[in-house]
Structures are given as C-alpha cells and as structure tokens.
Protein backbone atom coordinates (compact mmCIF):
# COMPACT_ATOMS: atom_id res chain seq x y z
CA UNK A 1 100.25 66.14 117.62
CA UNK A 2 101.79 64.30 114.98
CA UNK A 3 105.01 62.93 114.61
CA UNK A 4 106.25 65.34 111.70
CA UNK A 5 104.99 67.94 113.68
CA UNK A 6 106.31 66.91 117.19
CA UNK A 7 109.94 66.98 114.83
CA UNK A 8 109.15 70.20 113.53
CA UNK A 9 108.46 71.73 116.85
CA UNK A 10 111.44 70.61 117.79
CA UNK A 11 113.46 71.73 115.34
CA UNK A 12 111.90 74.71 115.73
CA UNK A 13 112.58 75.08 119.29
CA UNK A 14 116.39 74.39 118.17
CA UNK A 15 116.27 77.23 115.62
CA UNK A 16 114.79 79.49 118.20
CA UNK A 17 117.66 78.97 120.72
CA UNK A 18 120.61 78.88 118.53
CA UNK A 19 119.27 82.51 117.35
CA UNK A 20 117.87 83.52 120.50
CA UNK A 21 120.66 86.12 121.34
CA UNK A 22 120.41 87.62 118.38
CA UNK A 23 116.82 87.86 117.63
CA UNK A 24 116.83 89.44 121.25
CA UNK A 25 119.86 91.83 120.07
CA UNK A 26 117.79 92.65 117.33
CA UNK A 27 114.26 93.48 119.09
CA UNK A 28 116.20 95.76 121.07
CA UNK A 29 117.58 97.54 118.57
CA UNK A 30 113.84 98.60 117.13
CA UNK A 31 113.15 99.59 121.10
CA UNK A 32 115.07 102.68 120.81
CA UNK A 33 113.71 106.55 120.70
CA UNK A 34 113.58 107.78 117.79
CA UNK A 35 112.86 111.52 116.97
CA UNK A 36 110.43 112.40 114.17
CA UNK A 37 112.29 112.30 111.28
CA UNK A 38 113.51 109.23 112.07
CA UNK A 39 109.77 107.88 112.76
CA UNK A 40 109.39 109.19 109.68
CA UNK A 41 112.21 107.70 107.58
CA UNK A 42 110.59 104.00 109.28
CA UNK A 43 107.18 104.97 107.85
CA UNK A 44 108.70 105.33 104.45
CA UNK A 45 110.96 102.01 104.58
CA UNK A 46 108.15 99.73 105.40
CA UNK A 47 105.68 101.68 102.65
CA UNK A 48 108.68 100.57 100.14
CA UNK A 49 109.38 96.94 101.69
CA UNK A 50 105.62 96.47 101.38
CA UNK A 51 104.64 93.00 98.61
CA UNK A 52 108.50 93.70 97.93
CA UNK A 53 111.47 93.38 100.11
CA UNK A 54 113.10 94.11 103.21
CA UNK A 55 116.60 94.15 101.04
CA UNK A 56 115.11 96.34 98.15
CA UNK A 57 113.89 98.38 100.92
CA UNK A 58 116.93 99.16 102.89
CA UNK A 59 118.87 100.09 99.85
CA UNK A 60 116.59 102.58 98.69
CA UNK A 61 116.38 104.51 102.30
CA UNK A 62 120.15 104.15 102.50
CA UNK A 63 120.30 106.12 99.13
CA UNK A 64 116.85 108.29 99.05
CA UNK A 65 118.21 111.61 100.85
CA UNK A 66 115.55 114.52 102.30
CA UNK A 67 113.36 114.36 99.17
CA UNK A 68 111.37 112.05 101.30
CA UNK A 69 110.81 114.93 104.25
CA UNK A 70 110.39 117.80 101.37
CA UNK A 71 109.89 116.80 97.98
CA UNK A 72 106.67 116.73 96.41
CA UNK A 73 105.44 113.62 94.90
CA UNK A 74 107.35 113.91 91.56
CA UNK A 75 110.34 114.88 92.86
CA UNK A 76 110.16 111.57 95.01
CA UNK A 77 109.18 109.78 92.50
CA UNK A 78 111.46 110.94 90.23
CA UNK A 79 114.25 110.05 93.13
CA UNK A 80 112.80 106.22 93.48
CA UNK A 81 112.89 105.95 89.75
CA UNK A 82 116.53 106.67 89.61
CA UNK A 83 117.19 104.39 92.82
CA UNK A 84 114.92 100.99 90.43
CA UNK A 85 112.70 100.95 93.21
CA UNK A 86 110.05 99.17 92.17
CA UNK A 87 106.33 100.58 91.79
CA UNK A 88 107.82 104.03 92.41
CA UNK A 89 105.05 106.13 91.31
CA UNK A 90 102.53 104.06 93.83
CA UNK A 91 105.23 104.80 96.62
CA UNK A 92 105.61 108.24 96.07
CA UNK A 93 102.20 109.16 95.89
CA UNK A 94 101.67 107.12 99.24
CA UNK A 95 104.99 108.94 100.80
CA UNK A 96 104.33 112.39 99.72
CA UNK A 97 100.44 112.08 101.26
CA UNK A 98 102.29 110.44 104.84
CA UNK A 99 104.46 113.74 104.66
CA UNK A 100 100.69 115.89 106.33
CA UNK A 101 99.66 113.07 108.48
CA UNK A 102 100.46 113.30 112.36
CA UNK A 103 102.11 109.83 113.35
CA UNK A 104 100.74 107.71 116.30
CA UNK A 105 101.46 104.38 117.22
CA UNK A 106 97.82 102.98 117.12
CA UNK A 107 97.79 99.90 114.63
CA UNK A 108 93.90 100.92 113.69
CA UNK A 109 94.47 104.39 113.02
CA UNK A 110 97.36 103.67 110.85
CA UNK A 111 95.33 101.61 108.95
CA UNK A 112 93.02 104.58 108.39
CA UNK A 113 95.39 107.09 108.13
CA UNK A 114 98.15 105.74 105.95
CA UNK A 115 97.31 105.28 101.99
CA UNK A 116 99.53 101.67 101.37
CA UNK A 117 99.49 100.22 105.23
CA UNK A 118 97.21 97.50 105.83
CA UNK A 119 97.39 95.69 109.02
CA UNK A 120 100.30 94.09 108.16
CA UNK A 121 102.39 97.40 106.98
CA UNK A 122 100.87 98.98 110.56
CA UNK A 123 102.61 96.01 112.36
CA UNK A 124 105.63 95.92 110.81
CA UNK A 125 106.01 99.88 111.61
CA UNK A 126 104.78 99.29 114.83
CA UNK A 127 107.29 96.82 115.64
CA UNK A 128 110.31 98.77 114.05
CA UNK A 129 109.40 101.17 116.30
CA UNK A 130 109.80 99.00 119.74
CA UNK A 131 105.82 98.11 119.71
CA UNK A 132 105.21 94.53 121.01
CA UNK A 133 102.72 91.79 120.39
CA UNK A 134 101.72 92.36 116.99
CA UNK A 135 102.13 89.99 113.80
CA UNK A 136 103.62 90.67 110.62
CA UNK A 137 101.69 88.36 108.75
CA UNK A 138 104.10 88.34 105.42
CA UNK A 139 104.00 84.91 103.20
CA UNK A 140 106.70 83.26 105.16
CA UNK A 141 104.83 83.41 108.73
CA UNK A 142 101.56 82.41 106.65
CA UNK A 143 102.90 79.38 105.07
CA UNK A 144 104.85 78.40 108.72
CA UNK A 145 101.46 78.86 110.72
CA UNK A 146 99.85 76.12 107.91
CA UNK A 147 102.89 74.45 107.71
CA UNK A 148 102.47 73.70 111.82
CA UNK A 149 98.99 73.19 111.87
CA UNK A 150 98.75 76.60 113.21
CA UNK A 151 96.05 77.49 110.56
CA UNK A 152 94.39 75.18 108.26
CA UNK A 153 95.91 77.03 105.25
CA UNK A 154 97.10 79.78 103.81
CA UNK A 155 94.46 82.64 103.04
CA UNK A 156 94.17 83.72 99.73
CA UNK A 157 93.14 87.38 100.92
CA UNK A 158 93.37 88.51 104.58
CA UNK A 159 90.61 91.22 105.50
CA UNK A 160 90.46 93.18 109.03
CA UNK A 161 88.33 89.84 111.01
CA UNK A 162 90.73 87.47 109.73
CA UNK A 163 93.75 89.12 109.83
CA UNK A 164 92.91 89.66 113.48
CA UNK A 165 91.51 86.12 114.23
CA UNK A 166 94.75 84.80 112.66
CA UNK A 167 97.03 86.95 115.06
CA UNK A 168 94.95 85.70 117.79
CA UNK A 169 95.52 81.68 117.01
CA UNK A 170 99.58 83.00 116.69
CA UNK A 171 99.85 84.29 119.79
CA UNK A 172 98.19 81.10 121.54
CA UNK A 173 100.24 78.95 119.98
CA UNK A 174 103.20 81.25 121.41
CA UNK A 175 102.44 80.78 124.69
CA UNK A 176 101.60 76.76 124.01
CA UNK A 177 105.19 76.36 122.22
CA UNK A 178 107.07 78.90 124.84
CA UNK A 179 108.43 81.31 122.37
CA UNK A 180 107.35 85.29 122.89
CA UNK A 181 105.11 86.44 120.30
CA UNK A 182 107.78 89.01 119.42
CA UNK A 183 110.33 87.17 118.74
CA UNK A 184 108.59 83.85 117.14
CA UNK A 185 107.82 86.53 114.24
CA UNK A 186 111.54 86.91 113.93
CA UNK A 187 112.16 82.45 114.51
CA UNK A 188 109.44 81.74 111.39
CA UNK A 189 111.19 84.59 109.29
CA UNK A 190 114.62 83.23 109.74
CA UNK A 191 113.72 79.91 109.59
CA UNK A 192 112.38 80.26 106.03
CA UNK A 193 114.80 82.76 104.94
CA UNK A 194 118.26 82.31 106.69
CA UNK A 195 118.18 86.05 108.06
CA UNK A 196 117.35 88.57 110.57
CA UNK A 197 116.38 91.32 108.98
CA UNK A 198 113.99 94.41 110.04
C-alpha cells in the first residue's frame, strides 16, 4: 500500500470510530418492522431520492399525503408538481405502477418488478428496510472505492455483472480494513458529505 493510502486508511479508520455510535444508532433505526404502508411510503422515498437527493427526497414524503397509496398517476403527479419535486411526471408514473405490485425483499426481483429501481434503488430500499450486506453504489461510494484503490476507476455505466463484481471487491475490502459492510456504506457517505442520512 502506499503511503497516501496507508494515511487515508487511517483517517478513515478515525472517521469510522468517531461516528461509529451513530452510524450504529442509525442502522438500527432502518431494522425496525414496518407495516405495509409504511414499506410502501420507503418504496416511494427512494424512487424520488433516485439520481437526486436524499434531502429533496425526505421533504417531498414529509409533505406528499395518501395520494401516493390512492391517487392515480396524475393526481400524484399533479401532487409532486406542487411539492418542485423534480422529474415528477417520471416519478409518478413509476409510483402509481408500484401501487399493483406485491413487495418482497429480494434485490433481483425488485429489479424486475419495480419500473425506476436498478440495483442500486433495490439496495438502498433493501437497506432502509433493515436488509444487510448490500451496496448502495451512489457517486460518493464510487469515487471513495477509486479514490482507495478499491477499483481502478469510476465506471461510466454500471450494468447487472459489474454492479455485482463491484459489490463483491467492497465487501472484501470490508473485511481487509475491519469495517462491516453495512456500515462502511454509511463511513464513505459521511465522509464525502458530512452527514448521516437514510
């Protein structure tokens, strides 16, 4: 290993324990039950954080009502159009065809099943919803896997084989650096952004 990257695995390490209580606080949190409309309500928020923001996100579900469990897809979009959430009528159409589809926590059928979750959207559901050892592989945990050598660089595109090959590398160099694969997700993300968020 080099010697920037011995210092940034130790600064790294730093980060990790001076947030470890929280990051812990925080998985915890997404481990409880939730009933279905609740499931539901987490499906939605990570269709609208999805190539946009966790922040945008939250606000919008804070504000959104029941139109998401019975509107049809203009009265939704008509509801994220008033709330500036950005590509509403994309969202809409995706949340109004979630409304018929039975919910399981299999990352694969997700995939299938969901119009507007790719691997990454199935993973960051999955984990909202208490599911373990899955990566969210956003921009920030992209660019911190090339930044540490991790991967040689960041893809331009990530398809099913390399999504999968890239979670694979992640969680080996979990185990090598000692931080669960759970909550290293959580260390990159606040690292590069200064938050925990969901």
């Amino acid at each position: 290993m080099s010697k920037v990257l011995s210092m940034k695995s130790s600064e790294l390490s730093e980060h990790y324990q001076k947030n470890k209580k929280i990051i812990s606080q925080r998985l915890n949190e997404f481990a409880v039950l939730r009933n279905e409309k609740e499931t539901f309500r987490e499906l939605c928020f990570c269709l609208l954080a999805a190539n946009t923001s966790s922040h945008m996100a939250s606000r919008v579900m804070e504000q959104v009502g029941d139109v998401i469990f019975t509107g049809n897809e203009e009265e939704i979009m008509e509801r994220l159009h008033t709330l500036r959430c950005r590509f509403y009528k994309t969202r809409a159409h995706y949340i109004s065809l979630a409304q018929n589809v039975p919910l399981t926590f299999d990352r694969n059928y997700l995939v299938e099943h969901i119009k507007g979750f790719g691997y990454k959207e199935s993973s960051h559901f999955l984990r909202n919803m208490g599911h373990k050892g899955h990566a969210i592989l956003d921009k920030h945990i992209l660019r911190s896997l090339a930044e540490f050598g991790v991967i040689p660089e960041v893809p331009k595109s990530l398809n099913k084989k390399r999504y999968l090959e890239i979670e694979a590398t992640m969680k080996q160099w979990s185990e090598k650096i000692g931080i669960p694969m759970d909550e290293l997700d959580l260390v990159l993300w606040s690292r590069k952004t200064g938050e925990i968020l969901k």
